[in-house]
C-alpha atoms as a PDB file:
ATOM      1  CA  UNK A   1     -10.233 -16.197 -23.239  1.00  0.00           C
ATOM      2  CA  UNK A   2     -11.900 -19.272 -21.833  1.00  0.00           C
ATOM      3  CA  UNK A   3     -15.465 -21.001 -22.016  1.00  0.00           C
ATOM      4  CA  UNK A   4     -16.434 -22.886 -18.655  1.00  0.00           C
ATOM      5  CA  UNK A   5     -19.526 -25.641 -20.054  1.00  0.00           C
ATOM      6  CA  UNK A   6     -22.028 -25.660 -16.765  1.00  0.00           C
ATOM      7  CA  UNK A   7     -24.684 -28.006 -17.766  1.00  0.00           C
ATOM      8  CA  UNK A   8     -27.244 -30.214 -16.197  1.00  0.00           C
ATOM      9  CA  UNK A   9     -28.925 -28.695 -12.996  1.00  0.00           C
ATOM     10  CA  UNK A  10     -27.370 -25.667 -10.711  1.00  0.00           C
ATOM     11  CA  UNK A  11     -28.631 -25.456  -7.312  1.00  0.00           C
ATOM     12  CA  UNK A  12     -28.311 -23.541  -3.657  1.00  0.00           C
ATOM     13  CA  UNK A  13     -24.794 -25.384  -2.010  1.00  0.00           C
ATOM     14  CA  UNK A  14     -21.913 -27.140  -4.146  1.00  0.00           C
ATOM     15  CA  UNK A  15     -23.073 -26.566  -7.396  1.00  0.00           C
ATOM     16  CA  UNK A  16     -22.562 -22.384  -6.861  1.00  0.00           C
ATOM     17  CA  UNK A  17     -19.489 -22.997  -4.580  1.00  0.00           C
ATOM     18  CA  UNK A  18     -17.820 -25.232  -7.849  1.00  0.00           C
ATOM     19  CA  UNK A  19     -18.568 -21.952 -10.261  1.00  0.00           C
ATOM     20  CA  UNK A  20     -17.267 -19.764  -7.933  1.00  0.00           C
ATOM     21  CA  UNK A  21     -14.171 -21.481  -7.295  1.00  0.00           C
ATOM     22  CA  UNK A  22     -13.529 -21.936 -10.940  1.00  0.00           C
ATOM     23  CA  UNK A  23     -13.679 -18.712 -11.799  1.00  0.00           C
ATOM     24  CA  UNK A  24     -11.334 -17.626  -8.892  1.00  0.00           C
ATOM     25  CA  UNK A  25      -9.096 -20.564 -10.230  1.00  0.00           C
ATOM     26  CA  UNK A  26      -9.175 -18.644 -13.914  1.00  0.00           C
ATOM     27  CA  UNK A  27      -8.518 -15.192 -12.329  1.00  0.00           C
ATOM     28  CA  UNK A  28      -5.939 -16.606 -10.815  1.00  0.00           C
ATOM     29  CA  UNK A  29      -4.440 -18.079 -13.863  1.00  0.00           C
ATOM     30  CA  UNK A  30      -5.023 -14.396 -15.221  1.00  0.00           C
ATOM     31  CA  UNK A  31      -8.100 -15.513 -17.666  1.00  0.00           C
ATOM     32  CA  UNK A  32     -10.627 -12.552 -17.431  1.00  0.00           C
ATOM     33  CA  UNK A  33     -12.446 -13.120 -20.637  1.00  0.00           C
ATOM     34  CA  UNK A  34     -14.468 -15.244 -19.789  1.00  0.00           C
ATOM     35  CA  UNK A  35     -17.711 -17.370 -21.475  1.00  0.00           C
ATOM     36  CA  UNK A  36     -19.887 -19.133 -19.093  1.00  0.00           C
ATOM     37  CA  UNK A  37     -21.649 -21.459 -21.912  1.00  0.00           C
ATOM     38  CA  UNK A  38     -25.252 -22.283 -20.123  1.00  0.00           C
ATOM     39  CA  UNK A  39     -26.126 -23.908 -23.896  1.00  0.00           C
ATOM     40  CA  UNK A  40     -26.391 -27.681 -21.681  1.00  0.00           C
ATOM     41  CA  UNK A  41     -28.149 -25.414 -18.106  1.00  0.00           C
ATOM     42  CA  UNK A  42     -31.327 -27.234 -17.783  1.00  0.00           C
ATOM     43  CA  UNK A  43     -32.496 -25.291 -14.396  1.00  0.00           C
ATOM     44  CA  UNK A  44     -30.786 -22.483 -12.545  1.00  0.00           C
ATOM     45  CA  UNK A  45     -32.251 -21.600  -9.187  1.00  0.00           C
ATOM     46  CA  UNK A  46     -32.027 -17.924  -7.710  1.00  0.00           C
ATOM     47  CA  UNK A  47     -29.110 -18.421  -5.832  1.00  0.00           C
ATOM     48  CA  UNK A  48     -27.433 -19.907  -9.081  1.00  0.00           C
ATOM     49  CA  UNK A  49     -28.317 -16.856 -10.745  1.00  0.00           C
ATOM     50  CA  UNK A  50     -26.652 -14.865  -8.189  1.00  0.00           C
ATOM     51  CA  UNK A  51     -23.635 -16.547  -8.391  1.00  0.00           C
ATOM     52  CA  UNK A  52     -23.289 -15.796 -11.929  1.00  0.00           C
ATOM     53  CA  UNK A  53     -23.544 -12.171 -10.830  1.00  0.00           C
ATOM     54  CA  UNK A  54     -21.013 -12.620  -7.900  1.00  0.00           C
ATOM     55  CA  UNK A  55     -18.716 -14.268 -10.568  1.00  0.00           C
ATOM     56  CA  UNK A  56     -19.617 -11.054 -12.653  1.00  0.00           C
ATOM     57  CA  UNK A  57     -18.514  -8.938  -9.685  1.00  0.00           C
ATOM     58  CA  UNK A  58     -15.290 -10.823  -9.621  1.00  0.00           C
ATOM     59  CA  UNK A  59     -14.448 -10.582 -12.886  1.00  0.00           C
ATOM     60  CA  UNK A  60     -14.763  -7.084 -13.568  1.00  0.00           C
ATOM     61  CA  UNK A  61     -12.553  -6.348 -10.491  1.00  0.00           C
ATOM     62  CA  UNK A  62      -9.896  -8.478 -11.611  1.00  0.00           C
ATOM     63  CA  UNK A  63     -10.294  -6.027 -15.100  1.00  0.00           C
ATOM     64  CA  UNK A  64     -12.319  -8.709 -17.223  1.00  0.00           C
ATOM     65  CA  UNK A  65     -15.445  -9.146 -18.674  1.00  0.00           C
ATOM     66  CA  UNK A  66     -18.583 -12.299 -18.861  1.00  0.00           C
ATOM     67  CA  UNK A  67     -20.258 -13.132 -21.651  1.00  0.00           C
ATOM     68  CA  UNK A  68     -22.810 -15.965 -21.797  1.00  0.00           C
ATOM     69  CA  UNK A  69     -24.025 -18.459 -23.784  1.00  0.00           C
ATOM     70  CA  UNK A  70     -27.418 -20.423 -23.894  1.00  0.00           C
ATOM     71  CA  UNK A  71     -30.201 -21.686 -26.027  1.00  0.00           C
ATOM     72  CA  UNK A  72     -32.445 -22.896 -23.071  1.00  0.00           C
ATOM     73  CA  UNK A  73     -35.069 -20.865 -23.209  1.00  0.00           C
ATOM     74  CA  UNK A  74     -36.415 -21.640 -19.735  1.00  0.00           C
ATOM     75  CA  UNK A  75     -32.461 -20.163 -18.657  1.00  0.00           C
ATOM     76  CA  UNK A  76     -32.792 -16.867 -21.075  1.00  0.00           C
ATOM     77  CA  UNK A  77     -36.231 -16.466 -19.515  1.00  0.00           C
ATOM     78  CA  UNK A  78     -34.931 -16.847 -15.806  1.00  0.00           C
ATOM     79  CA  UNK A  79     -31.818 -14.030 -17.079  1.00  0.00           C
ATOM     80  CA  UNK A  80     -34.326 -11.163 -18.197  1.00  0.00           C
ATOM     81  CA  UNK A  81     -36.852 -11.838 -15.312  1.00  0.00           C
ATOM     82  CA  UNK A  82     -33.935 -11.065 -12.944  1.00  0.00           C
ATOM     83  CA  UNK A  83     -32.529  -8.304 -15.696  1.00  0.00           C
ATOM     84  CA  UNK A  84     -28.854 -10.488 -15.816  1.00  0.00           C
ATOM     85  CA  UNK A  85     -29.130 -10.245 -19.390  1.00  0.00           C
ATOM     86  CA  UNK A  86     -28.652  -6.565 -18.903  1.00  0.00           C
ATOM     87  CA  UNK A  87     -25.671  -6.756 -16.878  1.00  0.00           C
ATOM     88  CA  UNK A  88     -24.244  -9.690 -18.919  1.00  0.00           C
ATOM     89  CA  UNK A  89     -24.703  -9.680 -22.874  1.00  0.00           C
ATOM     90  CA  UNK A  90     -25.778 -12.834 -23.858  1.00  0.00           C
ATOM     91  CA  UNK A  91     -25.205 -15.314 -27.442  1.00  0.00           C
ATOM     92  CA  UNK A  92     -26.703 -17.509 -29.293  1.00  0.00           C
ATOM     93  CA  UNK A  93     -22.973 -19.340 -29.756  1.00  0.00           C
ATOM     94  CA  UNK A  94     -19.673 -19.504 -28.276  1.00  0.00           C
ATOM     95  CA  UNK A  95     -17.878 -18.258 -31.351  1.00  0.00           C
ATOM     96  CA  UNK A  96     -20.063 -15.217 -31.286  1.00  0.00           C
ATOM     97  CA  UNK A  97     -19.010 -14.131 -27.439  1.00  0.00           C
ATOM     98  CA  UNK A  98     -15.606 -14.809 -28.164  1.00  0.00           C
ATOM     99  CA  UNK A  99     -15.766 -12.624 -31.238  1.00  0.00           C
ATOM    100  CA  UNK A 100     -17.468 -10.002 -29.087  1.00  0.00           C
ATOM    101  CA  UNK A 101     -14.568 -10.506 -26.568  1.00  0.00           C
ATOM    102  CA  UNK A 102     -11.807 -10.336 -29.222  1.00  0.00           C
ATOM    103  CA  UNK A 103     -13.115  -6.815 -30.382  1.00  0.00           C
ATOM    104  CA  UNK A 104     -10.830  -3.857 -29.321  1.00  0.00           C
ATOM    105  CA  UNK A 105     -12.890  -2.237 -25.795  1.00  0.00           C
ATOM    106  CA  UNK A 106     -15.469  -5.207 -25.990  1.00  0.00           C
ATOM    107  CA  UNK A 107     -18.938  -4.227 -26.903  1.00  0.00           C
ATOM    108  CA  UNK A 108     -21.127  -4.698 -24.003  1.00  0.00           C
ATOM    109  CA  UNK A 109     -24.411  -4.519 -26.735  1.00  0.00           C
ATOM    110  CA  UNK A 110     -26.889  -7.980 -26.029  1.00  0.00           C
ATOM    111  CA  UNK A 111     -26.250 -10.100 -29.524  1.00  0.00           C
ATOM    112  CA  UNK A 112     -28.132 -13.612 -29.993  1.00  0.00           C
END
């Protein structure tokens, strides 16, 4: 299990190219429990938003699951206007998506 910190800004261009590469990088490396921890995300565009769902798309074919973390509540509002929050479940805390990770067949129930 890993937790990839994205913070600051995520835009069109490099800044989705750098989280898609780093999660291929982790595939790769056979990590597919995975925590994308948005807690330091100040703004997420649309096409930053859909390439957390093209990482999601990755992940589950290589077997694994997302789980993300945020406290931003201009991010959690931009996840549930685009219904990510019902593809992804999303926590309050790291240690709470890891612990939802760790459980035997992963509960895919929203927590905060």
């Amino acid at each position: 299990m890993v937790a990839l910190v994205i913070q600051g800004s995520m835009h069109t261009g490099p800044d989705c190219m750098r989280l898609t590469k780093a999660v291929e990088a982790m595939i790769a490396e056979n990590e597919t429990r995975i925590i994308f921890d948005l807690g330091a995300l100040t703004h997420a565009d649309s096409a930053a938003i859909g390439a957390i769902v093209r990482c999601l798309a990755s992940i589950k074919k290589a077997g694994g699951m997302l789980r993300i973390v945020t406290v931003q509540p201009m991010i959690v509002h931009s996840l549930q206007l685009t219904k990510v929050d019902k593809l992804i479940p999303i926590f309050a805390t790291v240690e709470a998506a890891a612990a939802d990770l760790s459980l035997p067949g992963a509960g895919s129930a929203n927590s905060g």
